[in-house]
Structures are given as C-alpha cells and as structure tokens.
PDB file of N, CA and C in Angstrom:
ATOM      1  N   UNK A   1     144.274   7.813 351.509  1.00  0.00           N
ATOM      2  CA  UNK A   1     144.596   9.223 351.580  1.00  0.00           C
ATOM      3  C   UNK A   1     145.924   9.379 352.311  1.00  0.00           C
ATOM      4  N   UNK A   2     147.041   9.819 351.689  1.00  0.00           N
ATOM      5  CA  UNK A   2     147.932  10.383 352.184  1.00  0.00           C
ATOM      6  C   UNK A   2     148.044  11.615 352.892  1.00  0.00           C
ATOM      7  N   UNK A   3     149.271  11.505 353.961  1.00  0.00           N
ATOM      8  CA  UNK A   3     149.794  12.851 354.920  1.00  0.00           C
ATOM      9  C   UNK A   3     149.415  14.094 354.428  1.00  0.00           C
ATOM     10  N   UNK A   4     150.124  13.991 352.624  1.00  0.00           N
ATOM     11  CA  UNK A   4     149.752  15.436 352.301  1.00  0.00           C
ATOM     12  C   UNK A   4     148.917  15.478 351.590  1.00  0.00           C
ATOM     13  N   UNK A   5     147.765  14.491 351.450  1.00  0.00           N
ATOM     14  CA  UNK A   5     146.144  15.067 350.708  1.00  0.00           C
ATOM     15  C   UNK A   5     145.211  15.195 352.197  1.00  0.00           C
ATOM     16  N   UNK A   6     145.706  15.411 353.750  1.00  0.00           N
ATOM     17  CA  UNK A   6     145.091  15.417 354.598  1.00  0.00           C
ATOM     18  C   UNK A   6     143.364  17.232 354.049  1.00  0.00           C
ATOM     19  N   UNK A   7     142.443  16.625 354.740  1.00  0.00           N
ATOM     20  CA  UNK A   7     141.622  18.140 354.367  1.00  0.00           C
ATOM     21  C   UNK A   7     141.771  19.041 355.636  1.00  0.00           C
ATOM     22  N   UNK A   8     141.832  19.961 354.927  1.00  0.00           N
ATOM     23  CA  UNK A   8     142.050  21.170 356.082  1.00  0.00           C
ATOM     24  C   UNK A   8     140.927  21.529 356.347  1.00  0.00           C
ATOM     25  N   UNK A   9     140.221  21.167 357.747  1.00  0.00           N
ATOM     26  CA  UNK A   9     138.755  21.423 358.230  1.00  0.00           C
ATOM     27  C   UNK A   9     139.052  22.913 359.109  1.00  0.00           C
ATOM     28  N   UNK A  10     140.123  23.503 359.331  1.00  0.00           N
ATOM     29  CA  UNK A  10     140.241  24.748 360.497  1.00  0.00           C
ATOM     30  C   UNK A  10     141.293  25.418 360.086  1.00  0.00           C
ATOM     31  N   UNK A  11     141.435  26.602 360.348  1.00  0.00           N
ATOM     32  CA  UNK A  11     142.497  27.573 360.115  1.00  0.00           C
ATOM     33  C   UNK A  11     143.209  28.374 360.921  1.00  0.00           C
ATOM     34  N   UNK A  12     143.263  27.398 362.053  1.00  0.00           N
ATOM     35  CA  UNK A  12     143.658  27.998 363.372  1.00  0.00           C
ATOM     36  C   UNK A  12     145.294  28.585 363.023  1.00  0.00           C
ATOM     37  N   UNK A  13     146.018  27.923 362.333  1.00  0.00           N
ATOM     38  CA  UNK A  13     147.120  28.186 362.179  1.00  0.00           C
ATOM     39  C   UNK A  13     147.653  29.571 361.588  1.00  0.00           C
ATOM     40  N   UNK A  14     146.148  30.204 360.509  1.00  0.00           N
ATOM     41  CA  UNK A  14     146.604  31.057 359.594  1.00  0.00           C
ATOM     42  C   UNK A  14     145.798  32.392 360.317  1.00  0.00           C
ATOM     43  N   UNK A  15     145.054  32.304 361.261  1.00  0.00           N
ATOM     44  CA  UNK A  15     144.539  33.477 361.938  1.00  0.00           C
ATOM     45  C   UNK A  15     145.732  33.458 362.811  1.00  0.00           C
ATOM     46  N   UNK A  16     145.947  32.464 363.559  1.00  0.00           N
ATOM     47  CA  UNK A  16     147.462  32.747 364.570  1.00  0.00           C
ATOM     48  C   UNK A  16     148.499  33.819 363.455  1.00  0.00           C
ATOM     49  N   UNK A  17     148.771  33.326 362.408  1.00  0.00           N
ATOM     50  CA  UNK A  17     149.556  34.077 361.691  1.00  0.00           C
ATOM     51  C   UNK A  17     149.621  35.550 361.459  1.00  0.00           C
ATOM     52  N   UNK A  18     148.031  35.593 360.981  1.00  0.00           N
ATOM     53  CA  UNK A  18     147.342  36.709 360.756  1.00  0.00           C
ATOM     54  C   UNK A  18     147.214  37.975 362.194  1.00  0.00           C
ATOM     55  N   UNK A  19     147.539  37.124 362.888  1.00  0.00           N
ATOM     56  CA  UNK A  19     147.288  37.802 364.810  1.00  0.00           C
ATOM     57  C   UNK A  19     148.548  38.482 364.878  1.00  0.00           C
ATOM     58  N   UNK A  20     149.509  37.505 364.273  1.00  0.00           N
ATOM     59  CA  UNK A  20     151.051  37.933 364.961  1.00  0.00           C
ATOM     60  C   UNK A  20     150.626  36.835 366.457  1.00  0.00           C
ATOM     61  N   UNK A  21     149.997  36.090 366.492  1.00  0.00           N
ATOM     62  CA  UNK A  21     150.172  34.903 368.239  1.00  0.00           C
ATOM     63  C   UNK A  21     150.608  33.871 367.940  1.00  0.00           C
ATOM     64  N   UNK A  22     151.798  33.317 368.587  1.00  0.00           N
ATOM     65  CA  UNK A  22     152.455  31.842 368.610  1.00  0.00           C
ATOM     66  C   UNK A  22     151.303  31.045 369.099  1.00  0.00           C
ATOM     67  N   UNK A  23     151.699  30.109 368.382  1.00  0.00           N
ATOM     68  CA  UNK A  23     150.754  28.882 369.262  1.00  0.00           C
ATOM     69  C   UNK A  23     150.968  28.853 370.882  1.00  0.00           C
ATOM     70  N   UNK A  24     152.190  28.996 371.442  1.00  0.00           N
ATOM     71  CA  UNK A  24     152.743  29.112 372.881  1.00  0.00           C
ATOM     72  C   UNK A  24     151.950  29.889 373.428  1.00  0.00           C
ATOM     73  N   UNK A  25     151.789  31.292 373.166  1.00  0.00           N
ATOM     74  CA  UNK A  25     150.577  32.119 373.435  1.00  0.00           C
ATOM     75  C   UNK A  25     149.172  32.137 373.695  1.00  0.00           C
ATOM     76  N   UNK A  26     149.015  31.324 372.722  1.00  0.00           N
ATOM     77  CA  UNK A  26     147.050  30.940 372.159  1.00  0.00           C
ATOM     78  C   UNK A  26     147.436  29.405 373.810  1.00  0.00           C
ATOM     79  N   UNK A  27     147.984  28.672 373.973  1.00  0.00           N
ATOM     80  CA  UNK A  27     148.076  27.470 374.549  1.00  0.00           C
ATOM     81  C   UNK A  27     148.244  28.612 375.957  1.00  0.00           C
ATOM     82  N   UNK A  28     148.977  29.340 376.442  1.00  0.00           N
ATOM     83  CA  UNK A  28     148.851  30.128 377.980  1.00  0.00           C
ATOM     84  C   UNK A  28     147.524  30.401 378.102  1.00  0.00           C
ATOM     85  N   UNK A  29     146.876  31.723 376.863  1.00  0.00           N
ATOM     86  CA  UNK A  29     145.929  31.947 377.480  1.00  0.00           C
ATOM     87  C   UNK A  29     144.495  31.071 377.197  1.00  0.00           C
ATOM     88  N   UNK A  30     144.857  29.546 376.893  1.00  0.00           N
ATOM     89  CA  UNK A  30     143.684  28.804 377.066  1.00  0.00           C
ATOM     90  C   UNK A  30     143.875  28.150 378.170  1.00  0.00           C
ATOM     91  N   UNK A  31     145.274  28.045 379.408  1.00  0.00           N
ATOM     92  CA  UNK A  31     145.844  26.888 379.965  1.00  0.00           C
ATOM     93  C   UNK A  31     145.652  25.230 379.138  1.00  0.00           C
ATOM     94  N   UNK A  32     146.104  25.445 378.043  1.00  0.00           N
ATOM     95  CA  UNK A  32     146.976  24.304 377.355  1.00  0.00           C
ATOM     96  C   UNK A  32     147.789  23.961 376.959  1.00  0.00           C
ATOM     97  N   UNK A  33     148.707  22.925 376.775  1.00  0.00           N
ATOM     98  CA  UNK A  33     150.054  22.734 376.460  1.00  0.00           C
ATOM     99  C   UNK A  33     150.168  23.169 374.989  1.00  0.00           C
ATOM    100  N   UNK A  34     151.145  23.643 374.503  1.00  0.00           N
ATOM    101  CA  UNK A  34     151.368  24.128 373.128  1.00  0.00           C
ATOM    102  C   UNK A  34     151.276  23.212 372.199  1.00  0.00           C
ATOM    103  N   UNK A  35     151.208  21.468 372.920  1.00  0.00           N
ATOM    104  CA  UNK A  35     151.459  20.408 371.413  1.00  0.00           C
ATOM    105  C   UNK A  35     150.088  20.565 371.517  1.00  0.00           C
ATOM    106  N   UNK A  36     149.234  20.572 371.873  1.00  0.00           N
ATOM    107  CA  UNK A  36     147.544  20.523 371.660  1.00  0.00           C
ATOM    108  C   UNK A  36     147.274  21.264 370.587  1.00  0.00           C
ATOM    109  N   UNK A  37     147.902  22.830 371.119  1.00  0.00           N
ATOM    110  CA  UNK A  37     147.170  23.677 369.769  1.00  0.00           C
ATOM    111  C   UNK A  37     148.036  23.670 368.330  1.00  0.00           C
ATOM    112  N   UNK A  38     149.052  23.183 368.740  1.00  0.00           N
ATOM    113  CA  UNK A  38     150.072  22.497 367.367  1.00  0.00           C
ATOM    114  C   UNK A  38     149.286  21.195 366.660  1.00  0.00           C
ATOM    115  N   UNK A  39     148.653  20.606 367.455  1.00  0.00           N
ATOM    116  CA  UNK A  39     147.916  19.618 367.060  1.00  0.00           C
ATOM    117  C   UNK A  39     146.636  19.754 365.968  1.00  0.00           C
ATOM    118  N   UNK A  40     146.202  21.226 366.759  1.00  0.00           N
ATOM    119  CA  UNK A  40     145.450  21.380 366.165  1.00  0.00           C
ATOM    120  C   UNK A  40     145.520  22.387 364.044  1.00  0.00           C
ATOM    121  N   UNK A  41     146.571  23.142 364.644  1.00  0.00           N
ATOM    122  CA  UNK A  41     147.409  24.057 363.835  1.00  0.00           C
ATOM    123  C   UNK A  41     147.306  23.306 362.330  1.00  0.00           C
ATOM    124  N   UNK A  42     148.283  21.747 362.598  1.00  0.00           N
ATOM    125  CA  UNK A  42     148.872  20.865 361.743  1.00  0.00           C
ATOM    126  C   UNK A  42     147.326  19.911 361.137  1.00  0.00           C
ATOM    127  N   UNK A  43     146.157  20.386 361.579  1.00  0.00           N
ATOM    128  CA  UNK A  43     144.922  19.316 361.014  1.00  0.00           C
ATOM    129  C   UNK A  43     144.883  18.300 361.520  1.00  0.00           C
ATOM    130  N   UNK A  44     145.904  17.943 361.904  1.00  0.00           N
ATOM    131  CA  UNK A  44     146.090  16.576 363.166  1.00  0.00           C
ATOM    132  C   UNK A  44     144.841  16.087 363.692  1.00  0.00           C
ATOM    133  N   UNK A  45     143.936  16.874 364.498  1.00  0.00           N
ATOM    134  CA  UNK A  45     143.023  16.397 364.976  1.00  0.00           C
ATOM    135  C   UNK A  45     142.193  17.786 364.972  1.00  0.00           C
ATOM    136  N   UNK A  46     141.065  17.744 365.029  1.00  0.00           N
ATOM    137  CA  UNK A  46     140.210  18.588 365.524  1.00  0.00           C
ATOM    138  C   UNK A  46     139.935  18.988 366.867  1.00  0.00           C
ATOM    139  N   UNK A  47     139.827  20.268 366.779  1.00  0.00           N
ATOM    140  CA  UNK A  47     138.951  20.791 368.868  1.00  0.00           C
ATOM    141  C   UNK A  47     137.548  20.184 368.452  1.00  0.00           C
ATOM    142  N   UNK A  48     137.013  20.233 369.754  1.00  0.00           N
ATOM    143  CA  UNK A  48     135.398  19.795 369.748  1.00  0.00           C
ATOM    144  C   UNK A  48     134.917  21.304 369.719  1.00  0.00           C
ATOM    145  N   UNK A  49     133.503  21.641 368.824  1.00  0.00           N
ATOM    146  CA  UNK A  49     132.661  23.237 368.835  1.00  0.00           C
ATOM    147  C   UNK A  49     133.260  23.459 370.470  1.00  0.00           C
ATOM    148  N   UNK A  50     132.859  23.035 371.153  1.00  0.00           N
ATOM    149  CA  UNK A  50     133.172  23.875 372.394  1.00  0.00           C
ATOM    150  C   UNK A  50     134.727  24.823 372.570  1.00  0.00           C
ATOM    151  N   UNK A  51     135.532  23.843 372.269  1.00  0.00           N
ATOM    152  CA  UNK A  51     137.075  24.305 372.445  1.00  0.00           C
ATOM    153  C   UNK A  51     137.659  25.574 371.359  1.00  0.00           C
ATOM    154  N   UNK A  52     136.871  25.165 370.058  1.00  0.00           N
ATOM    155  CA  UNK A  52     137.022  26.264 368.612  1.00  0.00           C
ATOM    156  C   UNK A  52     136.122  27.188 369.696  1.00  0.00           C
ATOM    157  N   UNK A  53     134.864  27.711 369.997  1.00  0.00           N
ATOM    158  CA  UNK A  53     134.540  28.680 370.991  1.00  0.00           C
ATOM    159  C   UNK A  53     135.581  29.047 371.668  1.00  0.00           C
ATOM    160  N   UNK A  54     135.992  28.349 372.177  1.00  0.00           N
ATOM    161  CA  UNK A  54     137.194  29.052 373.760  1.00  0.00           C
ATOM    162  C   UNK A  54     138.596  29.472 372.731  1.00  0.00           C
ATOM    163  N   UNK A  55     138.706  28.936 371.676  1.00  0.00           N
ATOM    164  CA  UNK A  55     139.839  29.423 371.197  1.00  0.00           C
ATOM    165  C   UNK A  55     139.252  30.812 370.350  1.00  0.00           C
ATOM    166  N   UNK A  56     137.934  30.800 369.713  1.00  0.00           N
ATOM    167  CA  UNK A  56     137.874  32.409 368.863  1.00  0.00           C
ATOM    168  C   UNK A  56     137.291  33.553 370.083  1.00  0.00           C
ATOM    169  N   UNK A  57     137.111  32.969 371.275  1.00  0.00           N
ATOM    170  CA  UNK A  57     137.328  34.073 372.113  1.00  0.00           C
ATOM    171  C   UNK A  57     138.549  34.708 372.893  1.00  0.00           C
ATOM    172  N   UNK A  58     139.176  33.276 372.969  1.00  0.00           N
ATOM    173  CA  UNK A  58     141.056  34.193 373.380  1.00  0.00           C
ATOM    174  C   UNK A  58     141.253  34.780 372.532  1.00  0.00           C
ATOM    175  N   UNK A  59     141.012  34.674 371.176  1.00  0.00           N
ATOM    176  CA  UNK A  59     141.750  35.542 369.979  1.00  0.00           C
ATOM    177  C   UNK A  59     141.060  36.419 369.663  1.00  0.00           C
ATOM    178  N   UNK A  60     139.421  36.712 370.358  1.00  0.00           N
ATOM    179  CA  UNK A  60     139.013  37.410 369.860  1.00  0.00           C
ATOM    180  C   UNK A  60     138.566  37.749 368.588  1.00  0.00           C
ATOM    181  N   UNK A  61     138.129  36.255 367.714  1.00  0.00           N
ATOM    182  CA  UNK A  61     137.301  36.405 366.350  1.00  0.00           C
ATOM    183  C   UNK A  61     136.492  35.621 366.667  1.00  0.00           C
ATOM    184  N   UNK A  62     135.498  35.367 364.971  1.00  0.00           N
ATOM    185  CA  UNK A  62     133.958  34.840 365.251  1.00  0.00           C
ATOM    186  C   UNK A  62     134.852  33.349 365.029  1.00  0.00           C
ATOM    187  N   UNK A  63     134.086  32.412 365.536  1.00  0.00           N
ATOM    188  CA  UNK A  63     134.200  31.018 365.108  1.00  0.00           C
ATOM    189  C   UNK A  63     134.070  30.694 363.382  1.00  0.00           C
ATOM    190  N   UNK A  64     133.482  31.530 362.937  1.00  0.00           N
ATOM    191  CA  UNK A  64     133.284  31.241 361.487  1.00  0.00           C
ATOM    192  C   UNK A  64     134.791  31.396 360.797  1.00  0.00           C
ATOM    193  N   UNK A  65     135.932  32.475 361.000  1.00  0.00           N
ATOM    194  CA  UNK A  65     136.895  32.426 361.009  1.00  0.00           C
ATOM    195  C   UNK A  65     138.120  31.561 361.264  1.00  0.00           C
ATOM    196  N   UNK A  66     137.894  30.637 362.210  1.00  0.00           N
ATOM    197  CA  UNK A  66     138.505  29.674 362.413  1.00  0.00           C
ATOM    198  C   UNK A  66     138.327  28.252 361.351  1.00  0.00           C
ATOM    199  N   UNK A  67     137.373  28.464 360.755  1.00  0.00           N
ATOM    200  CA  UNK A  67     136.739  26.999 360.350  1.00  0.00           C
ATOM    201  C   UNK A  67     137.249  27.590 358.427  1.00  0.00           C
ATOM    202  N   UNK A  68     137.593  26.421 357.902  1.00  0.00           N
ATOM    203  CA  UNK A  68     137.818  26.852 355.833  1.00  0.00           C
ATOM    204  C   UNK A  68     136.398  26.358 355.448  1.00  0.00           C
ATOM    205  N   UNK A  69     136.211  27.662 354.589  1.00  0.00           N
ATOM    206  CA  UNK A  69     134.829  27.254 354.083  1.00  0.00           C
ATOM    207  C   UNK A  69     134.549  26.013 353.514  1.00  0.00           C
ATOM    208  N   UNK A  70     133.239  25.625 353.886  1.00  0.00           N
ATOM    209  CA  UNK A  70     132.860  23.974 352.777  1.00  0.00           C
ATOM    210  C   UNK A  70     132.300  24.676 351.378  1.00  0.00           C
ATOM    211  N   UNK A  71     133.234  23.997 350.403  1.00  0.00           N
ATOM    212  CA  UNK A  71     132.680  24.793 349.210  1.00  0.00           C
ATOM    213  C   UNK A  71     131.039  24.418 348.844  1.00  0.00           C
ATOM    214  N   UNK A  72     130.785  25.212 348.464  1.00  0.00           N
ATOM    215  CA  UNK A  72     129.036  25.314 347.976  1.00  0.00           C
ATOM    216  C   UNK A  72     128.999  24.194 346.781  1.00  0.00           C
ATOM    217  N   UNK A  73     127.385  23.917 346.800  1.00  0.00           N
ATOM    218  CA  UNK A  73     127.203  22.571 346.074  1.00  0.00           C
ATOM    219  C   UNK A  73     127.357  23.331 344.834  1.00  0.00           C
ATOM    220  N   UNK A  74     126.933  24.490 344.304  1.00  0.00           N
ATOM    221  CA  UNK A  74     127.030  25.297 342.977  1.00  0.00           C
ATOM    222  C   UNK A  74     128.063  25.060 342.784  1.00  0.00           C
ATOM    223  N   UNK A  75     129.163  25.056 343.064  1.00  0.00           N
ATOM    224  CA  UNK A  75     130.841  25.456 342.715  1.00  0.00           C
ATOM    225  C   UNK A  75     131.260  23.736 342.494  1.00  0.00           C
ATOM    226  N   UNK A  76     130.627  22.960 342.981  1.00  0.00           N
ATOM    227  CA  UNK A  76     130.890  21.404 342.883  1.00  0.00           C
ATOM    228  C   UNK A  76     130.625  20.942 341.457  1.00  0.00           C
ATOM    229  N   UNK A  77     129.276  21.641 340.898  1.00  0.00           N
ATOM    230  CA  UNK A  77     128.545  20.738 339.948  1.00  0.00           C
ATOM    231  C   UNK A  77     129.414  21.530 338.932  1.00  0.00           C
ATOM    232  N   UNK A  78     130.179  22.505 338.435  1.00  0.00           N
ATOM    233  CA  UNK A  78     130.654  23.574 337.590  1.00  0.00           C
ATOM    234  C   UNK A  78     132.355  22.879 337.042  1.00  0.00           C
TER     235      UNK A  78
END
C-alpha cells in the first residue's frame, strides 16, 4: 500500500475546516504541539478513543463526527 492509497480512518482535518480552527488552535486548546494534531490531520497516525474524546470536546462535536464512516456490509456486496 502506497502513501496515497493510505485509508482515511478520521476527519479531523475536514471538521477543523468546517470550524474555520487551525490545527495551531485545536493543539493550544488541547495543550499539544501542532505537529501532533497535523499528525493526526494527515492519517499519519491515529489518537487513542480517549484523545478523539478530548479533541470532539474542544471543538465541541460528537465523536461520531470525527471518525469517516465504515461503509456498511450492504453497500460492499452491491
């Protein structure tokens, strides 16, 4: 699997978008450095459930929002 067939498990990047919040922002009010949540932004690595919590409460959405849906087994077999 190549760089750019990486899977996009989170969408932290596109609610930031959707917010109008820099990553610089989302990283103050978690006290974390900005490459972390760039880290996370880019699919790079995943937060652990705990940290996706602390991040959809700085921003103020549900955790379900943060995460790209897993497509349904119906939509697989079709």
């Amino acid at each position: 699997m190549g760089e750019n067939d990486k899977v996009k498990i989170n969408r932290i990047a596109e609610v930031l978008f959707e917010l109008e919040i820099s990553q610089t922002e989302l990283a103050d009010r978690l006290g974390k450095k900005r490459q972390v949540i760039n880290r996370y932004c880019k699919n790079a690595g995943q937060p652990t459930l705990a940290f996706l919590r602390e991040i959809a409460l700085a921003l103020g959405v549900n955790v379900q929002e943060l995460l790209t849906p897993t497509p349904s087994k119906e939509k697989d077999e079709k």
